[in-house]
N, C-alpha and C. Protein backbone atom coordinates (compact mmCIF):
# COMPACT_ATOMS: atom_id res chain seq x y z
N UNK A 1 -30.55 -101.38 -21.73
CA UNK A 1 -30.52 -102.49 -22.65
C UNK A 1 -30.52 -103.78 -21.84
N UNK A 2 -31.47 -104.89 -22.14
CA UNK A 2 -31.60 -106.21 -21.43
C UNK A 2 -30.14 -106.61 -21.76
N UNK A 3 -29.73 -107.53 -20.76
CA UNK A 3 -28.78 -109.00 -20.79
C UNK A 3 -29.73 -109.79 -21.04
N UNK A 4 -29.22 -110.27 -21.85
CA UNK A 4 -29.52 -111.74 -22.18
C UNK A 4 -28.82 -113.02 -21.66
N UNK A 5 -29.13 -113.93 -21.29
CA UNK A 5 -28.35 -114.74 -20.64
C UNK A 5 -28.57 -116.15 -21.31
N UNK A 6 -27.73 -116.77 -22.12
CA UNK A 6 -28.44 -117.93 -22.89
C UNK A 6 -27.96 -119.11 -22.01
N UNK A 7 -28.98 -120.14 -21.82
CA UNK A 7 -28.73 -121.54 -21.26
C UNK A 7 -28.90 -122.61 -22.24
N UNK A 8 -27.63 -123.55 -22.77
CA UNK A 8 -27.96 -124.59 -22.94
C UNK A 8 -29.17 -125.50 -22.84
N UNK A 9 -29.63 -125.75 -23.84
CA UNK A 9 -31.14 -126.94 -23.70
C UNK A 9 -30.55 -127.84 -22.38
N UNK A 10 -29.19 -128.70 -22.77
CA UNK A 10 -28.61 -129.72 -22.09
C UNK A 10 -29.07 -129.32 -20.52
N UNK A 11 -28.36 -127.91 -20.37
CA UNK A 11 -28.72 -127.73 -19.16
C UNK A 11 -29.94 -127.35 -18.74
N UNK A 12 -30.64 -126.64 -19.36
CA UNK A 12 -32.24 -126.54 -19.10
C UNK A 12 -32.81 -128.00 -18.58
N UNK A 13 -32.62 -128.59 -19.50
CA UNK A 13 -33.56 -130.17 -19.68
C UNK A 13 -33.09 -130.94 -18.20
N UNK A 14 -31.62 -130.78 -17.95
CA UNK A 14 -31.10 -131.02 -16.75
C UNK A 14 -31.55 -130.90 -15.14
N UNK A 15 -32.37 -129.95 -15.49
CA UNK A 15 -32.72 -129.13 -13.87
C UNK A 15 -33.59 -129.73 -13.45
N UNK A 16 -34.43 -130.50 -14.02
CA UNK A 16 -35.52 -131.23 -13.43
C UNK A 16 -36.50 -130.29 -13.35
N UNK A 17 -36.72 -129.17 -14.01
CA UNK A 17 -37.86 -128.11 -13.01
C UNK A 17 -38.66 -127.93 -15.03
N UNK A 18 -39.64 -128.20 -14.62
CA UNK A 18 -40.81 -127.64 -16.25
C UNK A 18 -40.08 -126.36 -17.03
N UNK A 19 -40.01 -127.05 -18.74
CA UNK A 19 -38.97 -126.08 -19.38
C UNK A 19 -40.23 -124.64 -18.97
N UNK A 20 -41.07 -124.72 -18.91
CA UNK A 20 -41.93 -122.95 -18.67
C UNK A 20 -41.70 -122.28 -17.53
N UNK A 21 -40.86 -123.04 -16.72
CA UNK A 21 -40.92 -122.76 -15.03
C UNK A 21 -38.94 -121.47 -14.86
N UNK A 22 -38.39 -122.56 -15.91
CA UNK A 22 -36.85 -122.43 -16.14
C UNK A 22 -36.59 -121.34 -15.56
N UNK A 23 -36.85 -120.32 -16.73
CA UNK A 23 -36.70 -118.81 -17.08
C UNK A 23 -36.76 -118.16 -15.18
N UNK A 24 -38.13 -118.08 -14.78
CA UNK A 24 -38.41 -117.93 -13.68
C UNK A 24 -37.72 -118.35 -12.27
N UNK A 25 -37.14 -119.38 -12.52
CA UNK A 25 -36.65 -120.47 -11.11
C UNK A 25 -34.94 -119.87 -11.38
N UNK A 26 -34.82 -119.57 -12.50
CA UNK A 26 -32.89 -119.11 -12.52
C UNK A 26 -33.45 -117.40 -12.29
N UNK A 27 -34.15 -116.39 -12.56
CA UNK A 27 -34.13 -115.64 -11.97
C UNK A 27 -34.05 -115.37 -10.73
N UNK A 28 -34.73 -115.79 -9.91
CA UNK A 28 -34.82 -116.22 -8.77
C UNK A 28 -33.73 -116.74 -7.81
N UNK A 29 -33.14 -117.67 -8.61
CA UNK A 29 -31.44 -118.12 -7.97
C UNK A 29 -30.74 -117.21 -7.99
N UNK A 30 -30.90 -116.36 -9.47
CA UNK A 30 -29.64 -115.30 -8.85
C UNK A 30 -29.95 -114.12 -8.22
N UNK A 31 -31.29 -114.00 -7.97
CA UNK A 31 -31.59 -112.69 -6.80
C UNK A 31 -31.27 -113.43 -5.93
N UNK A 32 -31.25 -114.81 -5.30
CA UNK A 32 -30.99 -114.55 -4.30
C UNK A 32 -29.18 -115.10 -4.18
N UNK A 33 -28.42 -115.23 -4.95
CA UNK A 33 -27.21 -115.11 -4.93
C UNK A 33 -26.73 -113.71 -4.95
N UNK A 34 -27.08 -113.10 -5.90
CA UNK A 34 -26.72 -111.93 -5.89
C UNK A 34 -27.10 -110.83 -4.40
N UNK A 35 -27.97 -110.95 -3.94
CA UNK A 35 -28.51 -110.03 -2.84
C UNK A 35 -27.57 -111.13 -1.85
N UNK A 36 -27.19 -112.35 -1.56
CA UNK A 36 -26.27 -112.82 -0.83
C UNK A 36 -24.68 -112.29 -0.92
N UNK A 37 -24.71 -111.72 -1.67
CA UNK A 37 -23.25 -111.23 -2.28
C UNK A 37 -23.25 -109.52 -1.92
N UNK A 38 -24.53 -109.30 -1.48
CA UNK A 38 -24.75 -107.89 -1.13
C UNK A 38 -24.43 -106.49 -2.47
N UNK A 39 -24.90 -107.29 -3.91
CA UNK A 39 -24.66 -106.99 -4.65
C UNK A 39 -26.58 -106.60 -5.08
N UNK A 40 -27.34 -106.85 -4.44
CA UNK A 40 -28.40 -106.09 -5.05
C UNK A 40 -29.21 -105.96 -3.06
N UNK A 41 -30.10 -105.08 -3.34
CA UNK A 41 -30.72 -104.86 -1.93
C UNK A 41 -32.11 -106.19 -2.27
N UNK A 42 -32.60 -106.11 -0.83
CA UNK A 42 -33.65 -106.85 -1.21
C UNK A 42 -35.15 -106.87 -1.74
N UNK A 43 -35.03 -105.38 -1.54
CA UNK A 43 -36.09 -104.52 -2.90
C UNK A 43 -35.78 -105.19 -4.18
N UNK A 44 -34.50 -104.83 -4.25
CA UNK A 44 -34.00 -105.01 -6.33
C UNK A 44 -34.19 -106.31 -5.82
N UNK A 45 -33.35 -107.59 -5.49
CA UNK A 45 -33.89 -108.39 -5.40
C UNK A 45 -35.16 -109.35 -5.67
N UNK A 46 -35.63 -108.73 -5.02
CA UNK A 46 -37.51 -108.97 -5.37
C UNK A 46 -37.66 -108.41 -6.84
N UNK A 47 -37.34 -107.78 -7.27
CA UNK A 47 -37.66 -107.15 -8.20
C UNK A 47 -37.14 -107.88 -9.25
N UNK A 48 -35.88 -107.90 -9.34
CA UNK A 48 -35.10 -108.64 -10.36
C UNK A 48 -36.00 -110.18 -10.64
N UNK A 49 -35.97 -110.90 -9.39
CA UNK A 49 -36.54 -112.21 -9.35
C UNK A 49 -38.29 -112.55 -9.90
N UNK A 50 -39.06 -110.81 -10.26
CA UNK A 50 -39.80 -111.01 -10.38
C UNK A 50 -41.21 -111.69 -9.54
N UNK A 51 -40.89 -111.31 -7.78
CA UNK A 51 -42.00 -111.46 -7.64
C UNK A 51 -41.75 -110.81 -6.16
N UNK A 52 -43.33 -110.79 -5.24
CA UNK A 52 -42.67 -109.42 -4.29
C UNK A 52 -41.62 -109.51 -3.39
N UNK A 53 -41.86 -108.48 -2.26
CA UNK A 53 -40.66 -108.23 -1.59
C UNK A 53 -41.01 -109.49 -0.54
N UNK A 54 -41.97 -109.84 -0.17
CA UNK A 54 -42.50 -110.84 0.95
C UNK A 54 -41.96 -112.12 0.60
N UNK A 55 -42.52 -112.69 -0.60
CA UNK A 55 -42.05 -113.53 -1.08
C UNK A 55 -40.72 -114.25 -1.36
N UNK A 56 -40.02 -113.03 -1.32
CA UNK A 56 -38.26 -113.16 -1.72
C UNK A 56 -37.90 -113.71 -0.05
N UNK A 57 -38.46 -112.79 0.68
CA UNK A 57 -38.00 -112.48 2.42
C UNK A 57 -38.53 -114.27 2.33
N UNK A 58 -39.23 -114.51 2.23
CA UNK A 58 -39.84 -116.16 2.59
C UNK A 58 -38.51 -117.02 1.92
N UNK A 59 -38.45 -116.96 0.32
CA UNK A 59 -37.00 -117.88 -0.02
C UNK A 59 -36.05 -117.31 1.13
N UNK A 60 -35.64 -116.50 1.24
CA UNK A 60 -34.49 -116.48 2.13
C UNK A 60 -34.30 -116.63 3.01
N UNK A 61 -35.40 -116.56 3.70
CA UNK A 61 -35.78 -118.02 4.80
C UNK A 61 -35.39 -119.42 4.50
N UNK A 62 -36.18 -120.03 3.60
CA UNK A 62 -36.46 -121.52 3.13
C UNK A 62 -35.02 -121.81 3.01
N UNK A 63 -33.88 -120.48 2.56
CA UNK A 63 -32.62 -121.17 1.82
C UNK A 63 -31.56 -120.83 3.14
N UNK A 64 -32.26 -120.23 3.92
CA UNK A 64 -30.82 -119.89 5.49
C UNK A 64 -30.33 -118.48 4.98
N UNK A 65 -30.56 -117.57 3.95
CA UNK A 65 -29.59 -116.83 3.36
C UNK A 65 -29.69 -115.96 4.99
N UNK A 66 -27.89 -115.59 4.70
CA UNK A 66 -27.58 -114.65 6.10
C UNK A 66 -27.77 -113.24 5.29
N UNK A 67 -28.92 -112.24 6.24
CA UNK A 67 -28.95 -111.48 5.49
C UNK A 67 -28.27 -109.93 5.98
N UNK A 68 -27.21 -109.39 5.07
CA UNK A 68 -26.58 -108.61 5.42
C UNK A 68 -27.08 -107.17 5.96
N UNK A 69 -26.94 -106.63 7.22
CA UNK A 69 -27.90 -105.89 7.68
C UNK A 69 -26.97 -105.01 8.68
N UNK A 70 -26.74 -103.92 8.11
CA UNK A 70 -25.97 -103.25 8.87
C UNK A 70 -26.67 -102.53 10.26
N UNK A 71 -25.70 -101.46 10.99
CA UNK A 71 -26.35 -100.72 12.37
C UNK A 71 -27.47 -99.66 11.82
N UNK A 72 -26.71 -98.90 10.44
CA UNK A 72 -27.92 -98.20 10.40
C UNK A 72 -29.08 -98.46 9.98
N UNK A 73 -29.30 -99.90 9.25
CA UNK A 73 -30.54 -100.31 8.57
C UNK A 73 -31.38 -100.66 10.15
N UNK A 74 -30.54 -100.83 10.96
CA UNK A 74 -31.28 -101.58 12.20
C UNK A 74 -31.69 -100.41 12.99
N UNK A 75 -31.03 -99.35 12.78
CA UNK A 75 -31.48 -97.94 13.70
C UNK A 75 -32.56 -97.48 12.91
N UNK A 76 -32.39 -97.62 11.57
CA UNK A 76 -33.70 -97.03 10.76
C UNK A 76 -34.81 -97.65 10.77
N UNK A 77 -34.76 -99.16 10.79
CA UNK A 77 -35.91 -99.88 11.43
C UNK A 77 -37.07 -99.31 12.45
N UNK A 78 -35.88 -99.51 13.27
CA UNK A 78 -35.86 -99.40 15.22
C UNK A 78 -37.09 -97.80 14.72
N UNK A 79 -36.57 -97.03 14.05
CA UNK A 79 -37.02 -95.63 14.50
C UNK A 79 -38.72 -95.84 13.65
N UNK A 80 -38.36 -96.23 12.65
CA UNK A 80 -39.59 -96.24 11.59
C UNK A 80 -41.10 -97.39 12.85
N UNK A 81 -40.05 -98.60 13.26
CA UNK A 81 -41.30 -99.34 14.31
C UNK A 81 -41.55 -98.11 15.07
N UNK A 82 -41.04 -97.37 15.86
CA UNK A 82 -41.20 -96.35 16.83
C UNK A 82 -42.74 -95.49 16.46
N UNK A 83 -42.06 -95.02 15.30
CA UNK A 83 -43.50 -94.07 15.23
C UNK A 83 -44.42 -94.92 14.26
N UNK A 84 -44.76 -96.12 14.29
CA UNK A 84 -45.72 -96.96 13.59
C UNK A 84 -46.17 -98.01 14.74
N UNK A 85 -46.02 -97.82 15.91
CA UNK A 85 -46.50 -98.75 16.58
C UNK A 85 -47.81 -98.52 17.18
């Protein structure tokens, strides 16, 4: 079942960003709050925010996000470059 999440016009109209853009630009904030909180990966992330995984990796660039990355994500890396190089 969707959440719904209702925003105030006040605050819509507030953001400065095109009311068609809204919807899109607060998804987006909270993938990447939420995946900062290590509360979604950065697959779901992308996903949630609605657009790809590259794209997300680029905001989280643009915004500094520190991205939480444990030993084994870095050994699983490490191994996956290994036999793809």
């Amino acid at each position: 079942m969707p959440l719904m999440l209702e925003i105030p016009d006040e605050a819509a109209e507030a953001m400065r960003i095109p009311r068609e853009e809204v919807g899109a630009e607060l998804r987006k904030e909270m993938a990447i709050a939420l995946y900062a909180r290590g509360a979604f990966s950065a697959g779901k992330a992308a996903e949630f925010a609605g657009i790809g995984r590259l794209a997300f990796e680029q905001l989280l660039c643009e915004r500094r996000v520190v991205r939480p990355f444990s030993i084994e994500e870095l050994d699983r890396d490490l191994a996956w470059a290994e036999t793809h190089a």
